[in-house]
PDB file of N, CA and C in Angstrom:
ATOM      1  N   UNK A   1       0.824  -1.197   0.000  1.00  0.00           N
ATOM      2  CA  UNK A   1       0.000   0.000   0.000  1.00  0.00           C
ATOM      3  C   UNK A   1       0.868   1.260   0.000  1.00  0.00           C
ATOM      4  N   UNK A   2       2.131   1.191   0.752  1.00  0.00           N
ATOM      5  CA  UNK A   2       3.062   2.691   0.506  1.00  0.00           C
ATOM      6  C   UNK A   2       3.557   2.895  -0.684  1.00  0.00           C
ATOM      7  N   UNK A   3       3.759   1.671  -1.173  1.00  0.00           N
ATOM      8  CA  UNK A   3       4.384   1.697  -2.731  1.00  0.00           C
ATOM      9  C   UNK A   3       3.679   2.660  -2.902  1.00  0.00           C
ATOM     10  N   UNK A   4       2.330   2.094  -3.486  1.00  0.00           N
ATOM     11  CA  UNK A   4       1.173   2.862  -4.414  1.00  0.00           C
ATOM     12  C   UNK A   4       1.163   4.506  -3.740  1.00  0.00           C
ATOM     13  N   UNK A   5       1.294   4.928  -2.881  1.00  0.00           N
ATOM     14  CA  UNK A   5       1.337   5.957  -2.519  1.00  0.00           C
ATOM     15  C   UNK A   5       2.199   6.649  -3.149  1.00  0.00           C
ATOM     16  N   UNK A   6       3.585   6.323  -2.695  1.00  0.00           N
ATOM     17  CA  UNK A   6       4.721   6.728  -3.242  1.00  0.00           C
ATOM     18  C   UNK A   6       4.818   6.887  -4.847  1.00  0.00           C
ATOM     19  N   UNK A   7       4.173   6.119  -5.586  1.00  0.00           N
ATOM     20  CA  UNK A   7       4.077   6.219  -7.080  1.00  0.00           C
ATOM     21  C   UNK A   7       3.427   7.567  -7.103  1.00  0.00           C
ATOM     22  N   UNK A   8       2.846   7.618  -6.652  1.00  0.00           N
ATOM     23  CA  UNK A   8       1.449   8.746  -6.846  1.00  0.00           C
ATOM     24  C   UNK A   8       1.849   9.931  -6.555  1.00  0.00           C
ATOM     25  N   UNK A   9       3.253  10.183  -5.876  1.00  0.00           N
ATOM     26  CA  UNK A   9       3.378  11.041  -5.154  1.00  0.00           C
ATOM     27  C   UNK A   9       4.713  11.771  -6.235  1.00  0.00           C
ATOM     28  N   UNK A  10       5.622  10.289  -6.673  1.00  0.00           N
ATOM     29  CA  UNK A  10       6.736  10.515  -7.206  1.00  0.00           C
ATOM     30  C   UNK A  10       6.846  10.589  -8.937  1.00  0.00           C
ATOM     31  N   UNK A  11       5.743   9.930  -9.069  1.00  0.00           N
ATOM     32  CA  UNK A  11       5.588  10.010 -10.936  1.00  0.00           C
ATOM     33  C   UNK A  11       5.462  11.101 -11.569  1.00  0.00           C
ATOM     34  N   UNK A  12       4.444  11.870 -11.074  1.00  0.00           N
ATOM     35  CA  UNK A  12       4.358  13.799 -11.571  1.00  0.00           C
ATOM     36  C   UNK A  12       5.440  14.382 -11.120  1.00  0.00           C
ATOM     37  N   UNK A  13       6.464  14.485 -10.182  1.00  0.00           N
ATOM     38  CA  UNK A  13       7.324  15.162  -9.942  1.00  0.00           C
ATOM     39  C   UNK A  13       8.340  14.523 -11.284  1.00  0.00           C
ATOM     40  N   UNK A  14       8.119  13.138 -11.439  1.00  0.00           N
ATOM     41  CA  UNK A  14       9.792  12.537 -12.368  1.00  0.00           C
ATOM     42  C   UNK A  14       8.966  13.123 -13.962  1.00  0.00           C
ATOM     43  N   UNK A  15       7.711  13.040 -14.289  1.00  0.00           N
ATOM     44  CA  UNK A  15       6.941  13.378 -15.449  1.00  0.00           C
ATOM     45  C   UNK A  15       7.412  14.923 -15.838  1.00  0.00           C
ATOM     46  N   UNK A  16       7.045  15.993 -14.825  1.00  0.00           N
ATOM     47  CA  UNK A  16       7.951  17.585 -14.916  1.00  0.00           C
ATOM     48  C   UNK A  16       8.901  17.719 -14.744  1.00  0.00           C
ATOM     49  N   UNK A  17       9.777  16.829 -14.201  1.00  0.00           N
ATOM     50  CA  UNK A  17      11.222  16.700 -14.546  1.00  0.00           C
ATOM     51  C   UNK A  17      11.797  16.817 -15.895  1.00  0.00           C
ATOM     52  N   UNK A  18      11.285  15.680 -16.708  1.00  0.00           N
ATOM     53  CA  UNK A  18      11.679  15.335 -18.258  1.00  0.00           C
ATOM     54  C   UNK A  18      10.647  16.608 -18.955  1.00  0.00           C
ATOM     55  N   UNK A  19       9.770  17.062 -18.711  1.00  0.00           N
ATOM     56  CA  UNK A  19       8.983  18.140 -19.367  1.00  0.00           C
ATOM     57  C   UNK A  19      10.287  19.306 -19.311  1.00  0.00           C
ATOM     58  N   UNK A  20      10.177  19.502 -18.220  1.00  0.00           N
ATOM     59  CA  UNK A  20      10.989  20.562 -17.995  1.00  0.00           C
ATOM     60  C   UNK A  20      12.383  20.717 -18.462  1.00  0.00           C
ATOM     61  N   UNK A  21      13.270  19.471 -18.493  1.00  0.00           N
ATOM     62  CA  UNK A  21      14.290  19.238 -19.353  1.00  0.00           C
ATOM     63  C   UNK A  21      14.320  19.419 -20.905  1.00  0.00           C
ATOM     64  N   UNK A  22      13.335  18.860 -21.227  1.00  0.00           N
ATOM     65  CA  UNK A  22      12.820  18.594 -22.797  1.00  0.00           C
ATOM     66  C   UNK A  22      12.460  20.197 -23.337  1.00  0.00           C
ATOM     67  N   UNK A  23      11.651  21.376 -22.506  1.00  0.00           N
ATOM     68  CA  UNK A  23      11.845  22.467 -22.454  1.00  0.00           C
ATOM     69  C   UNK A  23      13.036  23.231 -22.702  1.00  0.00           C
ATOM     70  N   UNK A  24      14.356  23.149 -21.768  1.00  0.00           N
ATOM     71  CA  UNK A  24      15.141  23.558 -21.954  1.00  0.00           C
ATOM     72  C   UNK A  24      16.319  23.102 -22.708  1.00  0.00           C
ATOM     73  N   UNK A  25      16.190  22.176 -23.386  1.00  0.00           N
ATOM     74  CA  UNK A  25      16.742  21.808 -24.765  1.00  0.00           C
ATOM     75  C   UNK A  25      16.232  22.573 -25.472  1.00  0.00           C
ATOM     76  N   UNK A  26      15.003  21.999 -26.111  1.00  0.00           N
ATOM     77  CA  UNK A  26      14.251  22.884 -27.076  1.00  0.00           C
ATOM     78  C   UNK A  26      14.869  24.458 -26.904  1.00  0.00           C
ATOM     79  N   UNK A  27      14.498  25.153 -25.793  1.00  0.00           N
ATOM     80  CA  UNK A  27      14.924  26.137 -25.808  1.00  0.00           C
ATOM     81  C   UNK A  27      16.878  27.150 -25.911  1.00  0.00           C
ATOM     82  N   UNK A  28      17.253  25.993 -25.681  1.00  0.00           N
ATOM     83  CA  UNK A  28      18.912  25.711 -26.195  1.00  0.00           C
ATOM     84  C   UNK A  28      18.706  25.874 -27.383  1.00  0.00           C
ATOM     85  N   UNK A  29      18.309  25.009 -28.044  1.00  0.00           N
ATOM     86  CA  UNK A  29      18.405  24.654 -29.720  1.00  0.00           C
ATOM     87  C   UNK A  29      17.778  25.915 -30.554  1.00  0.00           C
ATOM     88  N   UNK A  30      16.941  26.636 -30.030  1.00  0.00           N
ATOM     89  CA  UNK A  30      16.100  27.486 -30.638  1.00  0.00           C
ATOM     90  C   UNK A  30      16.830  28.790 -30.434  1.00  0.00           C
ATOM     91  N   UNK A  31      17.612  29.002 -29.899  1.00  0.00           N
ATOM     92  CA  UNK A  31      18.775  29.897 -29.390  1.00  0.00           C
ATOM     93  C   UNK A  31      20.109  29.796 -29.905  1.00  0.00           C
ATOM     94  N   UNK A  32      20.442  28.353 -30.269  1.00  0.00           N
ATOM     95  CA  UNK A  32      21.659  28.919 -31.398  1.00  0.00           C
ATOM     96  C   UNK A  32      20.886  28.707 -32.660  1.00  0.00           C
ATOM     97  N   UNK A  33      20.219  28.500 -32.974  1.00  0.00           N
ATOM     98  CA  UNK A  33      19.626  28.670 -34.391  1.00  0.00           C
ATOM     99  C   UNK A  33      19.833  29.715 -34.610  1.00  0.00           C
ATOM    100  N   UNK A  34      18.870  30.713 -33.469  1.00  0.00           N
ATOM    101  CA  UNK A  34      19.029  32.053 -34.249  1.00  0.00           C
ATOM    102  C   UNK A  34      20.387  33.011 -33.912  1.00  0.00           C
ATOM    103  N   UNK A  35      20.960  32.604 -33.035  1.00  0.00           N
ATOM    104  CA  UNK A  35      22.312  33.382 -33.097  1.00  0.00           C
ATOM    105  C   UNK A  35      22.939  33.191 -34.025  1.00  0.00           C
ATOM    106  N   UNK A  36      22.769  31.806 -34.721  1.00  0.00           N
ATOM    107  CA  UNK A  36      24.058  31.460 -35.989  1.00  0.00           C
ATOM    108  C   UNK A  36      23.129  32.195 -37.237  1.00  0.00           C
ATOM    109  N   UNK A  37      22.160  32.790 -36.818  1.00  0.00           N
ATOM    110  CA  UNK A  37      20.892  32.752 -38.375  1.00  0.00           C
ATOM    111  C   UNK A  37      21.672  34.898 -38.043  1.00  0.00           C
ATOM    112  N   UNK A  38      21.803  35.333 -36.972  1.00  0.00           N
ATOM    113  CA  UNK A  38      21.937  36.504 -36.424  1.00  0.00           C
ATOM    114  C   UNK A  38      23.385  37.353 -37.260  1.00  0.00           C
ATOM    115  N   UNK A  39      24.691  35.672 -36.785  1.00  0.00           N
ATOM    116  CA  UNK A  39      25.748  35.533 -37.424  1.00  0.00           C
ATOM    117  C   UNK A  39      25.635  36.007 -39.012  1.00  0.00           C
ATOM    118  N   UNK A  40      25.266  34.784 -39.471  1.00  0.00           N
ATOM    119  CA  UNK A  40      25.642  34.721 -40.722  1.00  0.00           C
ATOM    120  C   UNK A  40      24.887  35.758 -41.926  1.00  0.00           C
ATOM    121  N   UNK A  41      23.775  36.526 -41.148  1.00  0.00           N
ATOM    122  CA  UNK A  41      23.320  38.032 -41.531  1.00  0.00           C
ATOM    123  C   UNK A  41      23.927  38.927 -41.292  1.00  0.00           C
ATOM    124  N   UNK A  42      25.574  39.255 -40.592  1.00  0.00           N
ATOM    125  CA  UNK A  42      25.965  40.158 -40.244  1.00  0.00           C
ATOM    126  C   UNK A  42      26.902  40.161 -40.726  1.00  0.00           C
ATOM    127  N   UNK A  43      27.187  38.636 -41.393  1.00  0.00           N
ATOM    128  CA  UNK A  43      28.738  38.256 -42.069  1.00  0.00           C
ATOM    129  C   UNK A  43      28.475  38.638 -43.731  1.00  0.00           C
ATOM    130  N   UNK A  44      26.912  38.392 -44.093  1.00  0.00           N
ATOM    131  CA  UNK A  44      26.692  38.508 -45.380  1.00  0.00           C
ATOM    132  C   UNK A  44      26.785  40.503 -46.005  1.00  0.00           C
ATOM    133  N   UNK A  45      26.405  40.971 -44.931  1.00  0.00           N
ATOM    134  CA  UNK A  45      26.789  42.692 -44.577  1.00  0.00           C
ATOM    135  C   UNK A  45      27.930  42.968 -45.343  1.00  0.00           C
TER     136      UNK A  45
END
């Protein structure tokens, strides 16, 4: 019976964990995109 508790308690915290990771990738990646997109408009100048 604590198991089941403990699942219940610990699965949404480990679930927004990987959300939240998966977030800040994405948001990594979407950030040198445009710095190199920022770059190579300033190099074409």
């Amino acid at each position: 019976m604590t198991k089941k508790s403990a699942n219940k308690f610990i699965a949404p915290i480990v679930i927004a964990g990987i959300t939240v990771g998966f977030f800040i990738s994405a948001y990594k990646f979407v950030l040198t995109k445009t710095k190199q997109a920022g770059e190579q408009m300033q190099q074409a100048e």
